[in-house]
Protein backbone atom coordinates (compact mmCIF):
# COMPACT_ATOMS: atom_id res chain seq x y z
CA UNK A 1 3.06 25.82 142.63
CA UNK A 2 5.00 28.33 144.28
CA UNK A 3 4.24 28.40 148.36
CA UNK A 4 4.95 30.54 151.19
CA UNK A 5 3.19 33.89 150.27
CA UNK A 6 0.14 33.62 152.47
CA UNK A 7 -3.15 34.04 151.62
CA UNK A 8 -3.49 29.84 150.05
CA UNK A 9 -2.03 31.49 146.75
CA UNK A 10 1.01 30.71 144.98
CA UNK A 11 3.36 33.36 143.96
CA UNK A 12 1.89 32.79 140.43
CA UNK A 13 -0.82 30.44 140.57
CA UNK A 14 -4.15 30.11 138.92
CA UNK A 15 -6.57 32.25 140.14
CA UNK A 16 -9.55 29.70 141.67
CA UNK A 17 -11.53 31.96 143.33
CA UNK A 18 -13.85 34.41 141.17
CA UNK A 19 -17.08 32.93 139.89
CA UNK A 20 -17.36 32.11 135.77
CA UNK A 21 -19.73 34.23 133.73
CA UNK A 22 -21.65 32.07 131.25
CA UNK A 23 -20.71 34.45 128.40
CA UNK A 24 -17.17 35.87 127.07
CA UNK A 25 -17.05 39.51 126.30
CA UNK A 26 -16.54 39.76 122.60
CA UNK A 27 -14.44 41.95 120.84
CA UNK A 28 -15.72 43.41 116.99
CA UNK A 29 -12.31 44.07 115.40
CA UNK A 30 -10.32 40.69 116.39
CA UNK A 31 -11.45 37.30 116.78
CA UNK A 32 -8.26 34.79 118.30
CA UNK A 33 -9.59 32.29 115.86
CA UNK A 34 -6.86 30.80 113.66
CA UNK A 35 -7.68 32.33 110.25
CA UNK A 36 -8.58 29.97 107.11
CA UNK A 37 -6.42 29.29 105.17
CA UNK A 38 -9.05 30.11 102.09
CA UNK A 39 -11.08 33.42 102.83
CA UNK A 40 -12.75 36.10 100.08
CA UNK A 41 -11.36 39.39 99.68
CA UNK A 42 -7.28 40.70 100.56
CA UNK A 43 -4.91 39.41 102.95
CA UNK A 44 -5.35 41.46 106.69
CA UNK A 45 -2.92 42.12 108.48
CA UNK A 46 -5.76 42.88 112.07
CA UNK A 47 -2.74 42.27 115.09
CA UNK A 48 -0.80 44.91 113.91
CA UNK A 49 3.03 44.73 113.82
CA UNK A 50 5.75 44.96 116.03
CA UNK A 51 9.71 45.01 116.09
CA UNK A 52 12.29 43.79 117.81
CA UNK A 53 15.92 43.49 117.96
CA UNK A 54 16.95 47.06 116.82
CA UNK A 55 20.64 47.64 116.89
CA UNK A 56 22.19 50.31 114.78
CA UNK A 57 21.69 49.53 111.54
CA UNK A 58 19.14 46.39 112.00
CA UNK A 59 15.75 45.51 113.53
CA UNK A 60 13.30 42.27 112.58
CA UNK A 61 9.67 43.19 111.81
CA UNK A 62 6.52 41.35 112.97
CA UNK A 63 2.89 40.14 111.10
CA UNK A 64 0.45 38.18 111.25
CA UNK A 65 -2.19 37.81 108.36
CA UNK A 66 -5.51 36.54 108.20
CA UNK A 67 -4.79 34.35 105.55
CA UNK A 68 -1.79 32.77 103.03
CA UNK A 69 -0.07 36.02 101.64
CA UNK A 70 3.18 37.32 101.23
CA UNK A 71 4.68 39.62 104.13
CA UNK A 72 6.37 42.83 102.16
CA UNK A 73 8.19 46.16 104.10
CA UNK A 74 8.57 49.46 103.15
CA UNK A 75 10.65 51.41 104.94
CA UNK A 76 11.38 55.53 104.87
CA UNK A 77 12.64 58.47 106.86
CA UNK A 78 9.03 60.16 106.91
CA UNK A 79 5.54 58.74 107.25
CA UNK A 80 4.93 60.25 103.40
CA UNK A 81 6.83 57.25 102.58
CA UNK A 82 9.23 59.10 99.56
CA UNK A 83 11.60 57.21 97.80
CA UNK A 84 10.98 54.04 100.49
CA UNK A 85 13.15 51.00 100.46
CA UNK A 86 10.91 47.46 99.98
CA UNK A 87 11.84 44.38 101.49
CA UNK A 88 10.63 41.26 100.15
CA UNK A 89 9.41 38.78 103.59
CA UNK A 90 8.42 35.35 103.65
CA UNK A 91 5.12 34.06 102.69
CA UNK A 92 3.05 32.94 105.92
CA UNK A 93 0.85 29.92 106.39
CA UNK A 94 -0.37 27.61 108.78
CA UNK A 95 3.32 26.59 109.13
CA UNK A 96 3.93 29.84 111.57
CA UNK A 97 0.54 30.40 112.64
CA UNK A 98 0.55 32.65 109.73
CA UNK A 99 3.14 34.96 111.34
CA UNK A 100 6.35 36.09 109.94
CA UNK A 101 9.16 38.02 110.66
CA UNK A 102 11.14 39.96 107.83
CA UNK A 103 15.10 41.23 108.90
CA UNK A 104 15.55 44.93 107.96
CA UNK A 105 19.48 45.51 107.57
CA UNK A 106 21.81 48.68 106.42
CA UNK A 107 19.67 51.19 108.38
CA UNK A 108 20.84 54.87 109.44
CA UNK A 109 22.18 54.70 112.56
CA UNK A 110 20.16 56.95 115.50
CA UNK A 111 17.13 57.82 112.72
CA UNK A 112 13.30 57.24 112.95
CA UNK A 113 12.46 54.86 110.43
CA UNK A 114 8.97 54.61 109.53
CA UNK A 115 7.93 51.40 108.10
CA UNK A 116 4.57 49.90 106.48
CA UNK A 117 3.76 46.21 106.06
CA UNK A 118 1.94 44.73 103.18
CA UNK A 119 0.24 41.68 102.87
CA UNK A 120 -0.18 40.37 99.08
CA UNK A 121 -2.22 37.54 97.69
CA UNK A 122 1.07 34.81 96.97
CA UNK A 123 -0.90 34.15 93.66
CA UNK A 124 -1.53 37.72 92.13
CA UNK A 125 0.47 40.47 94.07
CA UNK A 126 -1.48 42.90 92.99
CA UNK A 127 -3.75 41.68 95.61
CA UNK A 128 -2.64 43.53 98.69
CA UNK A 129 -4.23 44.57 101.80
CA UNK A 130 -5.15 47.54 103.87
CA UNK A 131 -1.10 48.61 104.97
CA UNK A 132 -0.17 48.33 108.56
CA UNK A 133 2.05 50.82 109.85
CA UNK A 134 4.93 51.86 112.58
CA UNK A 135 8.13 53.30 113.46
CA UNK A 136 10.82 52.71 115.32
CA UNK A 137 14.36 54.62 116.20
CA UNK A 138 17.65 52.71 115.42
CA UNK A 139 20.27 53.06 118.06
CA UNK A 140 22.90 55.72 118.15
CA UNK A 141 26.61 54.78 116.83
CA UNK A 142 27.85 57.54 118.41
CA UNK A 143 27.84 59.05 121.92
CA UNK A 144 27.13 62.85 121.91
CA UNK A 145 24.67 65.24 123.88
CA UNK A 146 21.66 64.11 121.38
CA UNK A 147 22.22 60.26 121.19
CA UNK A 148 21.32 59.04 124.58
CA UNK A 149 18.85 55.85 125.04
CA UNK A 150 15.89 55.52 126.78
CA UNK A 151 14.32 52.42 127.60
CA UNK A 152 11.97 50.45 129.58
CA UNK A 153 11.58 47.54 131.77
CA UNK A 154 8.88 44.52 132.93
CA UNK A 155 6.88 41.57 132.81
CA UNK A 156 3.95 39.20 133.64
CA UNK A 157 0.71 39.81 131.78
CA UNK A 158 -2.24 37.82 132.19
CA UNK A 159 -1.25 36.38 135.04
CA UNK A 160 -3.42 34.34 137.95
CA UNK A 161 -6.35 35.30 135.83
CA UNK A 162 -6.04 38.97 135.12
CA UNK A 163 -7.15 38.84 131.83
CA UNK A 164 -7.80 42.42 129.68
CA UNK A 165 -10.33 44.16 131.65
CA UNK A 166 -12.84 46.16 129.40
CA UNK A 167 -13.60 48.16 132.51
CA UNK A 168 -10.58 49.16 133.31
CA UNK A 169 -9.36 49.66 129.10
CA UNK A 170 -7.14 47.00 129.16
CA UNK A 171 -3.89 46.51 129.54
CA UNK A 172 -3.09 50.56 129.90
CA UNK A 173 0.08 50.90 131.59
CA UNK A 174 1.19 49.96 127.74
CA UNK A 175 -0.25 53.65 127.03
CA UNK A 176 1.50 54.83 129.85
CA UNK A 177 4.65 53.36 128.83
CA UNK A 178 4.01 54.05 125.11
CA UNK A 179 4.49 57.99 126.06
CA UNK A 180 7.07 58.03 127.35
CA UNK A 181 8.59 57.15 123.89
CA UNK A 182 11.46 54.95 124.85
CA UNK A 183 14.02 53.88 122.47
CA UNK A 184 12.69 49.79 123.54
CA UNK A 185 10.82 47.85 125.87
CA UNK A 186 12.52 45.12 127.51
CA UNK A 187 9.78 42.14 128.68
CA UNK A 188 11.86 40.14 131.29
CA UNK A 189 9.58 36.73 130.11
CA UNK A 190 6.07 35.48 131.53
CA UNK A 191 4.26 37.29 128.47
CA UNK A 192 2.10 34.77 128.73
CA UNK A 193 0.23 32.68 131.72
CA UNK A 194 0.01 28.93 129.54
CA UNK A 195 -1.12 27.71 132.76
CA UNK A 196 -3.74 30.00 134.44
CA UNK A 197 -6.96 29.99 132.18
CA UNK A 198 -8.82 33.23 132.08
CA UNK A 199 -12.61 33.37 133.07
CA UNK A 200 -15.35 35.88 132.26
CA UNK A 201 -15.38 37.19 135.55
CA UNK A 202 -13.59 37.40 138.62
CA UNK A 203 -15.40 38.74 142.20
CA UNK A 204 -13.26 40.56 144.10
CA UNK A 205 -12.77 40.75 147.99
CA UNK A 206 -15.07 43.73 148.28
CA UNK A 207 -17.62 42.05 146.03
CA UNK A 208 -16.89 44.10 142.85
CA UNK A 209 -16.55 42.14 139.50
CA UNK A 210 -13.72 41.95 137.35
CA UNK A 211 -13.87 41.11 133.81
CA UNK A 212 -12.26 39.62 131.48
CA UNK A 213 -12.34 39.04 127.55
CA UNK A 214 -11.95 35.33 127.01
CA UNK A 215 -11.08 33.11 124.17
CA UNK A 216 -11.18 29.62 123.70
CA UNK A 217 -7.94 28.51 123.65
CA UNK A 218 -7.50 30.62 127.41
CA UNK A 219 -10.38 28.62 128.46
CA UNK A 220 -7.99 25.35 130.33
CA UNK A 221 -4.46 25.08 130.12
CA UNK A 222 -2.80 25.37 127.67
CA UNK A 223 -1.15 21.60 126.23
CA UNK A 224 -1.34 22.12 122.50
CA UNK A 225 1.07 23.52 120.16
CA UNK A 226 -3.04 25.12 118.78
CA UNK A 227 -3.31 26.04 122.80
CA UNK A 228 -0.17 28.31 122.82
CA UNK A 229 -0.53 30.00 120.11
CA UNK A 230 -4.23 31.38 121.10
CA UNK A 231 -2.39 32.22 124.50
CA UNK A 232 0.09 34.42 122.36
CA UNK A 233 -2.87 35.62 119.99
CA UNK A 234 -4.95 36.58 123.44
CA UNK A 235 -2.63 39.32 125.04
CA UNK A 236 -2.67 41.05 120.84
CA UNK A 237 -6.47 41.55 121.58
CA UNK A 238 -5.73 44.31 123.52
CA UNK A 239 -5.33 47.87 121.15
CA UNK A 240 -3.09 49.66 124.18
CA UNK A 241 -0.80 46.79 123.49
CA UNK A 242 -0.81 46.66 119.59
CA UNK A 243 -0.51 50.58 120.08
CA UNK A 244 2.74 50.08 121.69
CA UNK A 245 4.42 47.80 119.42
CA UNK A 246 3.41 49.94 116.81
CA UNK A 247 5.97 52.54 118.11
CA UNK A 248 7.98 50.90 120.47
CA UNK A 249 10.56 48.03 119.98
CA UNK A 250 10.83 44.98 121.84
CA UNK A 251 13.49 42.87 123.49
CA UNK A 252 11.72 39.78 124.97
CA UNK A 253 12.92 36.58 126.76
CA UNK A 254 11.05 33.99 128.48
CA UNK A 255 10.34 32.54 132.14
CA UNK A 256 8.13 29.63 133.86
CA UNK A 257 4.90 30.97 132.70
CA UNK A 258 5.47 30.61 129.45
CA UNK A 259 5.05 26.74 129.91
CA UNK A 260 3.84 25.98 133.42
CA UNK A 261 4.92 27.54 136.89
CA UNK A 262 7.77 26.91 138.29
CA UNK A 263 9.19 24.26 134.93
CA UNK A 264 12.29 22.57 135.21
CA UNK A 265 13.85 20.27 132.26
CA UNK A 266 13.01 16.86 132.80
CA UNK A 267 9.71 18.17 135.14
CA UNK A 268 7.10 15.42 135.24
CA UNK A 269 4.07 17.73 136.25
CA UNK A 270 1.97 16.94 139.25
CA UNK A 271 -0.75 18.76 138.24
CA UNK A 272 -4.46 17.29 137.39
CA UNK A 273 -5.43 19.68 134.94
CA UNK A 274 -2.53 18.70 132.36
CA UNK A 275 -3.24 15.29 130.23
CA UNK A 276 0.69 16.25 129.06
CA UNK A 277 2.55 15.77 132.00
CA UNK A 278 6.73 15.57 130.60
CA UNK A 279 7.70 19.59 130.92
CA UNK A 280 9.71 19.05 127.98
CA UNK A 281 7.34 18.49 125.78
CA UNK A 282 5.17 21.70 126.61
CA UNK A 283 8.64 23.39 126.56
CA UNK A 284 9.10 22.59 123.12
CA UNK A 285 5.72 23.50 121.76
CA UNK A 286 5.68 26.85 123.63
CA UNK A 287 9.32 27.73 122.30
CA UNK A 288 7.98 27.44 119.13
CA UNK A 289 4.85 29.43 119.12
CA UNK A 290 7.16 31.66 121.76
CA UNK A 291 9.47 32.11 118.34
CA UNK A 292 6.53 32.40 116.00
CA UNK A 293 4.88 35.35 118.17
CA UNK A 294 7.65 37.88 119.00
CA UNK A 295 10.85 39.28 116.47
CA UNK A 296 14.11 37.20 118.33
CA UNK A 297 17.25 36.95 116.19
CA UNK A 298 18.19 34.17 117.56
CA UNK A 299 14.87 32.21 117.58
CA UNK A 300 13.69 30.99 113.99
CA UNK A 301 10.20 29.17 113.71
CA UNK A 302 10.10 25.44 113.05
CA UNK A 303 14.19 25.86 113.56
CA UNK A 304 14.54 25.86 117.21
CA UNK A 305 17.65 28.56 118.22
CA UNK A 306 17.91 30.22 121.48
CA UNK A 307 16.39 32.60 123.73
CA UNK A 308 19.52 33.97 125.34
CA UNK A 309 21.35 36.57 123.02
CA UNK A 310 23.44 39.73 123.47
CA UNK A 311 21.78 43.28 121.60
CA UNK A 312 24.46 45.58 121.10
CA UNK A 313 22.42 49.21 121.22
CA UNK A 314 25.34 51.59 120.38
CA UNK A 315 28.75 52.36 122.37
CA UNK A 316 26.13 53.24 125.66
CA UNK A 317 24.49 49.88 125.95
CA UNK A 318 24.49 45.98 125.51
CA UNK A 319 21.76 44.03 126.89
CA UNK A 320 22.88 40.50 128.06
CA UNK A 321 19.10 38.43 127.87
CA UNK A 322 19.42 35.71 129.88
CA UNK A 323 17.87 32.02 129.93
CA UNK A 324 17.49 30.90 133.50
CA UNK A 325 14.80 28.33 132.48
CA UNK A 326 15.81 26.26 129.66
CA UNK A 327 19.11 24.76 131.02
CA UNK A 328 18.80 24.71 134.72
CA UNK A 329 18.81 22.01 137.18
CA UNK A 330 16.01 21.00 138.89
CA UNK A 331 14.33 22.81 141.70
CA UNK A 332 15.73 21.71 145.24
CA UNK A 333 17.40 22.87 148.62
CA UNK A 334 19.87 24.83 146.96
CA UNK A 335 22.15 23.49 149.57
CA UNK A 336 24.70 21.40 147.30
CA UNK A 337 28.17 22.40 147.48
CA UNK A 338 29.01 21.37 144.09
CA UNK A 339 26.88 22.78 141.29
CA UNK A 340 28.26 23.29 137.65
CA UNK A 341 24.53 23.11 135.85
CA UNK A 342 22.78 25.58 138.13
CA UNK A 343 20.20 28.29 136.89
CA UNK A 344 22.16 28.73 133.57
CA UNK A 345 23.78 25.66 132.54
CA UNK A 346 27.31 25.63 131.82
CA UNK A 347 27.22 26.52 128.37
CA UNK A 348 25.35 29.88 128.86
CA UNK A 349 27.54 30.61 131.54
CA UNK A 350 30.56 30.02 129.38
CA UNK A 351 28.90 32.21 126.42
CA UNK A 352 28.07 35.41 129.23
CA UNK A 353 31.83 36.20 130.73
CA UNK A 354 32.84 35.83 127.17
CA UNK A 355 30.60 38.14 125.97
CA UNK A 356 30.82 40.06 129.01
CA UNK A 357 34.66 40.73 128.51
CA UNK A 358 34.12 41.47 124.92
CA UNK A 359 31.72 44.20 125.56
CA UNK A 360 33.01 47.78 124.77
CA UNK A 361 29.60 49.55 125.93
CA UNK A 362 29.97 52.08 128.76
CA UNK A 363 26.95 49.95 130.44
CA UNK A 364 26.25 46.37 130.44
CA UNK A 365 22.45 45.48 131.53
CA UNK A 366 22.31 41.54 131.94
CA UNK A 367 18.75 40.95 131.91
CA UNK A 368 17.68 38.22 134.28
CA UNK A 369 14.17 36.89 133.89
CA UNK A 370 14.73 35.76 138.26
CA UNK A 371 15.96 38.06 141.07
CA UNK A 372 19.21 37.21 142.58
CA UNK A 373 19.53 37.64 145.93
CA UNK A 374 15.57 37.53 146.53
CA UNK A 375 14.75 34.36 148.45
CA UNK A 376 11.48 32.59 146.01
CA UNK A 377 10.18 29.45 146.81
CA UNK A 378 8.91 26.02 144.84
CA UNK A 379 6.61 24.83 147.43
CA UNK A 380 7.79 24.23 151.33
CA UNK A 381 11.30 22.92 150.58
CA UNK A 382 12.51 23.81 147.25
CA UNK A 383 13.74 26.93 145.94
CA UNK A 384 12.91 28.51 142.48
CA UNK A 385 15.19 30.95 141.77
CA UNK A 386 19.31 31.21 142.97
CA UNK A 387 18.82 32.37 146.86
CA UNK A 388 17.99 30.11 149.14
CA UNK A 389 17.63 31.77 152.55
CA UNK A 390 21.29 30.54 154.27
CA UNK A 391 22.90 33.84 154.18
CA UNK A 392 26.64 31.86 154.52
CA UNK A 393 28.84 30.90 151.99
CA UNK A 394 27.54 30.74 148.12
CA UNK A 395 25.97 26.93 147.78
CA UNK A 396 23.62 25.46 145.16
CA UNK A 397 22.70 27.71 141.96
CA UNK A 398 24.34 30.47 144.39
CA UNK A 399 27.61 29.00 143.33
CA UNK A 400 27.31 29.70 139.58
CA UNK A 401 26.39 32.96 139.93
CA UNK A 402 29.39 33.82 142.52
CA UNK A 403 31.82 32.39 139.78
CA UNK A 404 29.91 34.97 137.43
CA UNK A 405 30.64 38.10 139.44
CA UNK A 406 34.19 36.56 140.44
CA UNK A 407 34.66 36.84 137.01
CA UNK A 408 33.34 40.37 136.09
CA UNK A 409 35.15 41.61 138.62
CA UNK A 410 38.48 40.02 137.77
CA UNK A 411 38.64 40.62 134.23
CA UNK A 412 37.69 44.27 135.20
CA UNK A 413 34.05 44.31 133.38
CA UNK A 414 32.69 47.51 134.00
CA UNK A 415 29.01 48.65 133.96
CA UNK A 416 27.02 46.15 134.87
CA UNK A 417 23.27 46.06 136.59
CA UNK A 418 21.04 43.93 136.52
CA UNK A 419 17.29 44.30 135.88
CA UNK A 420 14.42 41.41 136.76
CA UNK A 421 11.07 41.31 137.39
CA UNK A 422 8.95 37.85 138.59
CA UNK A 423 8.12 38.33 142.13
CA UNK A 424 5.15 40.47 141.20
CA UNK A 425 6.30 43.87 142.82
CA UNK A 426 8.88 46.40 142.68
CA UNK A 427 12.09 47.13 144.59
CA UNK A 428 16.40 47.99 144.37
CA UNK A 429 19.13 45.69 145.41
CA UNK A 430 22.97 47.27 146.33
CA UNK A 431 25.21 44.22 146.45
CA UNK A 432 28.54 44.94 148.69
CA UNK A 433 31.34 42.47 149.56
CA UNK A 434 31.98 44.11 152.74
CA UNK A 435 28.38 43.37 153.94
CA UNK A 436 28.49 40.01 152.28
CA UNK A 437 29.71 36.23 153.08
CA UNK A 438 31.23 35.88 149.74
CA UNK A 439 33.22 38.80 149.11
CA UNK A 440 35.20 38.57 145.81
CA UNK A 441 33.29 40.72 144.00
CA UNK A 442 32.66 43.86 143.06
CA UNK A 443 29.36 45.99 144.16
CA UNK A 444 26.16 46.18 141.68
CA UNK A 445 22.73 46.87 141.35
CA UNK A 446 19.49 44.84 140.68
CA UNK A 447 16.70 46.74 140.02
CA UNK A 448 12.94 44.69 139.82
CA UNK A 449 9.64 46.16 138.55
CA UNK A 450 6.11 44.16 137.61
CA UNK A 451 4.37 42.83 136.82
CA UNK A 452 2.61 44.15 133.77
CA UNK A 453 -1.17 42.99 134.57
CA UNK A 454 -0.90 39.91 136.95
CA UNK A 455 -1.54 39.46 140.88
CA UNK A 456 0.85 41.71 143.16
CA UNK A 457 2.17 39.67 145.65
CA UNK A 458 3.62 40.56 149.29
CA UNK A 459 7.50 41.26 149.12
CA UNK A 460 9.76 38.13 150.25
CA UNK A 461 12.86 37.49 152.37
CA UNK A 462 16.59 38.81 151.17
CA UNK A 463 19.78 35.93 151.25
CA UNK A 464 22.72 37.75 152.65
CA UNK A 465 25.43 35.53 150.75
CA UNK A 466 26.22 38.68 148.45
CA UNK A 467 25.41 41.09 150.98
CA UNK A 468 22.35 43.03 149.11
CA UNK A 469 21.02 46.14 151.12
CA UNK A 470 17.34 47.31 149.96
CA UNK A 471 16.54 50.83 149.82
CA UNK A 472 13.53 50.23 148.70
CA UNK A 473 10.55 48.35 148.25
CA UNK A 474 6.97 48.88 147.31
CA UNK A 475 4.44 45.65 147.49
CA UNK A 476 1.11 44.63 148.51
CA UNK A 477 0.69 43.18 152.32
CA UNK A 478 -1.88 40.23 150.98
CA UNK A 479 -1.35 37.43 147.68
CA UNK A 480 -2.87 37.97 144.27
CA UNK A 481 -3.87 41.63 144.09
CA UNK A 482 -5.90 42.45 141.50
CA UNK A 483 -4.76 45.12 138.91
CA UNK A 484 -7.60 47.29 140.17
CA UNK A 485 -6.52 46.82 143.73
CA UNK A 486 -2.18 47.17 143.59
CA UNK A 487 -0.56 49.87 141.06
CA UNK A 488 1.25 47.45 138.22
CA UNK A 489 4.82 48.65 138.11
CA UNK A 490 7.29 49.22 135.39
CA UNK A 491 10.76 50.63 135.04
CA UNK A 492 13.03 52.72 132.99
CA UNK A 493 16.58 53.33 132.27
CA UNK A 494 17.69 56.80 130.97
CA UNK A 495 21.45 56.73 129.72
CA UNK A 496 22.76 60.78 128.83
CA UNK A 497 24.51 60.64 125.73
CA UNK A 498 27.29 63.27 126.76
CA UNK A 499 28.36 62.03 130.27
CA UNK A 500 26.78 58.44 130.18
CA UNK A 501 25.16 58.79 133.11
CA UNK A 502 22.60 55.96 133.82
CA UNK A 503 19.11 57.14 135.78
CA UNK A 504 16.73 54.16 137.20
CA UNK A 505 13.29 55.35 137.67
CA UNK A 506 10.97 52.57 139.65
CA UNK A 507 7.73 53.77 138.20
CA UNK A 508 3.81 52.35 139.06
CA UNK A 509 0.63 52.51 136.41
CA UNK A 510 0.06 56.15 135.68
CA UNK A 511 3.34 56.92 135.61
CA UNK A 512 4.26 57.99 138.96
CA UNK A 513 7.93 57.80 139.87
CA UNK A 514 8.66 56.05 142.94
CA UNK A 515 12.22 55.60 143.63
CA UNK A 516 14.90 56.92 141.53
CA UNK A 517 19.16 56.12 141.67
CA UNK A 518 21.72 57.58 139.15
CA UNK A 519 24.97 55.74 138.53
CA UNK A 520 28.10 57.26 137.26
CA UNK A 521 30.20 55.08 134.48
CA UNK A 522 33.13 53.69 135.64
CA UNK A 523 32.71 54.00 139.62
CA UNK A 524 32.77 51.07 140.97
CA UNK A 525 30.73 50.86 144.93
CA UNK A 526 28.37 53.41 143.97
């Protein structure tokens, strides 16, 4: 586990502390059972839905049924639902956890569409449960005073034992995100804590008691491919977060959490509450209830794919979502001087310039589930992320990433910044050569905001290698903050359709904005 932020807590680790209540809060309308696969009455379809994905004219659409049925959308331009368009989805079973995902394509570019998923009985289709509803806007093909894009920015959710919190209702900075009706929601990975079980209750430093609904598969670690899934199912319990999927669209990618702190390929763990020990292996089964659970066009259950993709959303935006977990070396130093596998692996570095120099969108947000220039540690030695503390020339993963910006800057990409999360507070990077030991590049932005509802942690060192300056920073002074005790941040991106500026609001729970920069298109060393 990640050391070095005081307190005897990792960055991200379990939560040991609070005392376990003898009985889990239960919830009426959900249970995180599996569902039969033979049950009276219609299909139900109780998580809701979500989408994700939405470009232009597409988007992929999200169940999961209580039962074998067959997933059908309708889609319209009003919630009256005239002269809808049905597509015809997959049937779900045990296969998928009895999710499913159904690709909408041909849409009207910049329109609400409304949509409305069905559940029928595979054997009599007249059989067909309660409808669950949404909507969701496609992105603009055109730029223009009225087709600007809006969208939002975090991660980490259940994290070091911060489970949903009856008290508190839940997981609400989803209902404080949900209105401010973005265009999408970008999750920059940890959606899920496989490796920090959730207890009834937690007592905090001042003696209050947190609590937290609990299920059976959060109860240990999670090792199964039965255990991942209920650690997907568990975050759905929550109705602010169902709410917001309901009406907001998702682009998600992955991090450590979703398998085990700080995983590496090849990772033997040394950790005594895992009976699996070989990473890989709990990779491989969270990847595929990871690609069961959320809408990713490049991610097809039982059929492996990809986490890292590019979503083109109109001629204002790409989104570049990154994969610094899957392909990366392991966890050291960072002091080697030669380093072609680094954070990304060569072949994901090859795939972003070329995408990167193919891009026509006035902005290009590469979307890195780790900070860059944000010193975090694996432990006393190691490093976790691509800083590691000599502020010299580039070395270790430092070295991919300065053949990265060498190259943005020399085939004249223009537009980029870069948005993170992970280190459990908020803050704003300026990258400059001039301040900077490697200086063939050209100056950029990394934004960070989280987590979602996870410990806050205290803020940690800047590398000077690519000369970030940090105007600011907002994070707790102790490790593992409770939701109730450290605001949960989140942020958002505002593009104007006319001029294409691009606004970064830094906001906390509530809603409150606490640091704002606007960037002009084209300028380069703003």
């Amino acid at each position: 586990m990640a050391q070095g932020f005081g307190g005897g807590f990792g960055r991200r680790a379990l939560l040991r502390g609070g005392a376990a209540g003898s009985a889990a809060l239960a919830l009426p309308a959900l249970s995180c059972a599996a569902p039969a696969q033979a049950r009276s009455g219609r299909p139900a379809a109780e998580w809701g839905a979500q989408v994700g994905d939405v470009t232009t004219s597409s988007g992929l659409v999200w169940v999961r049924s209580d039962r074998r049925a067959r997933m059908v959308v309708e889609t319209a331009a009003t919630e009256a639902f005239r002269n809808a368009r049905t597509w015809t989805g997959p049937v779900v079973g045990s296969g998928t956890d009895f999710t499913g995902v159904t690709a909408l394509h041909g849409l009207p570019p910049g329109e609400q569409i409304h949509y409305r998923v069905l559940l029928a009985d595979p054997d009599d289709p007249r059989r067909t449960g309660e409808p669950v509803t949404g909507t969701f806007r496609t992105a603009p093909a055109h730029r223009g005073r009225r087709a600007g894009v809006r969208f939002l920015w975090s991660g980490d959710l259940a994290g070091q034992g911060w489970g949903i919190n009856p008290d508190r209702g839940g997981y609400r900075v989803y209902e404080d995100m949900r209105r401010l009706d973005p265009d999408f929601f970008l999750c920059s990975g940890d959606n899920i804590y496989a490796d920090s079980p959730i207890e009834a209750k937690v007592t905090l430093p001042d003696g209050r008691i947190w609590r937290n609904v609990t299920t059976d598969e959060k109860a240990k670690v999670a090792e199964t491919l039965a255990e991942f899934r209920g650690a997907f199912r568990y975050n759905l319990l929550d109705r602010n977060l169902r709410g917001f999927n309901a009406q907001v669209p998702t682009i998600t990618q992955w991090d450590d959490h979703e398998v085990h702190n700080n995983w590496y390929p090849g990772q033997l763990l040394d950790d005594d509450r895992y009976t699996v020990k070989d990473a890989d292996v709990l990779a491989a089964r969270s990847l595929r209830a990871f690609g069961e659970y959320f809408p990713i066009r490049t991610l097809r259950p039982d059929r492996g794919g990809r986490v890292y993709r590019v979503v083109g959303y109109g001629p204002l935006l790409d989104v570049f979502v990154l994969d610094m977990r899957s392909y990366r070396n392991a966890n050291s130093p960072g002091r080697q001087t030669d380093d072609p596998q680094g954070i990304l692996g060569a072949e994901q570095l090859r795939w972003l310039k070329r995408e990167l120099s193919r891009s026509r969108a006035v902005w290009k947000v590469i979307a890195s589930d780790m900070p860059l220039g944000l010193v975090v540690p694996d432990g006393k030695e190691n490093v976790e992320a691509v800083a590691q503390g000599d502020p010299g020339a580039p070395l270790g993963r430092e070295l991919q990433l300065a053949e990265l910006l060498r190259h943005i800057k020399h085939a004249r990409v223009t537009g980029t910044v870069w948005l993170t999360t992970d280190v459990h507070y908020t803050s704003a990077q300026h990258y400059a050569p001039e301040r900077a030991a490697f200086k063939d590049f050209a100056p950029f932005w990394e934004f960070v905001s989280g987590p979602l509802n996870a410990g806050g942690f205290p803020a940690v060192k800047l590398d000077g290698t690519f000369g970030p300056d940090q105007p600011f920073v907002k994070a707790p002074d102790r490790a593992n903050t409770s939701p109730d005790e450290s605001p949960q941040y989140f942020g958002e991106i505002d593009i104007d359709g006319g001029s294409g500026e691009l606004t970064v609001r830094l906001r906390q729970e509530g809603g409150k904005v606490l640091f704002s920069k606007v960037l002009q298109p084209g300028r380069v060393g703003q």
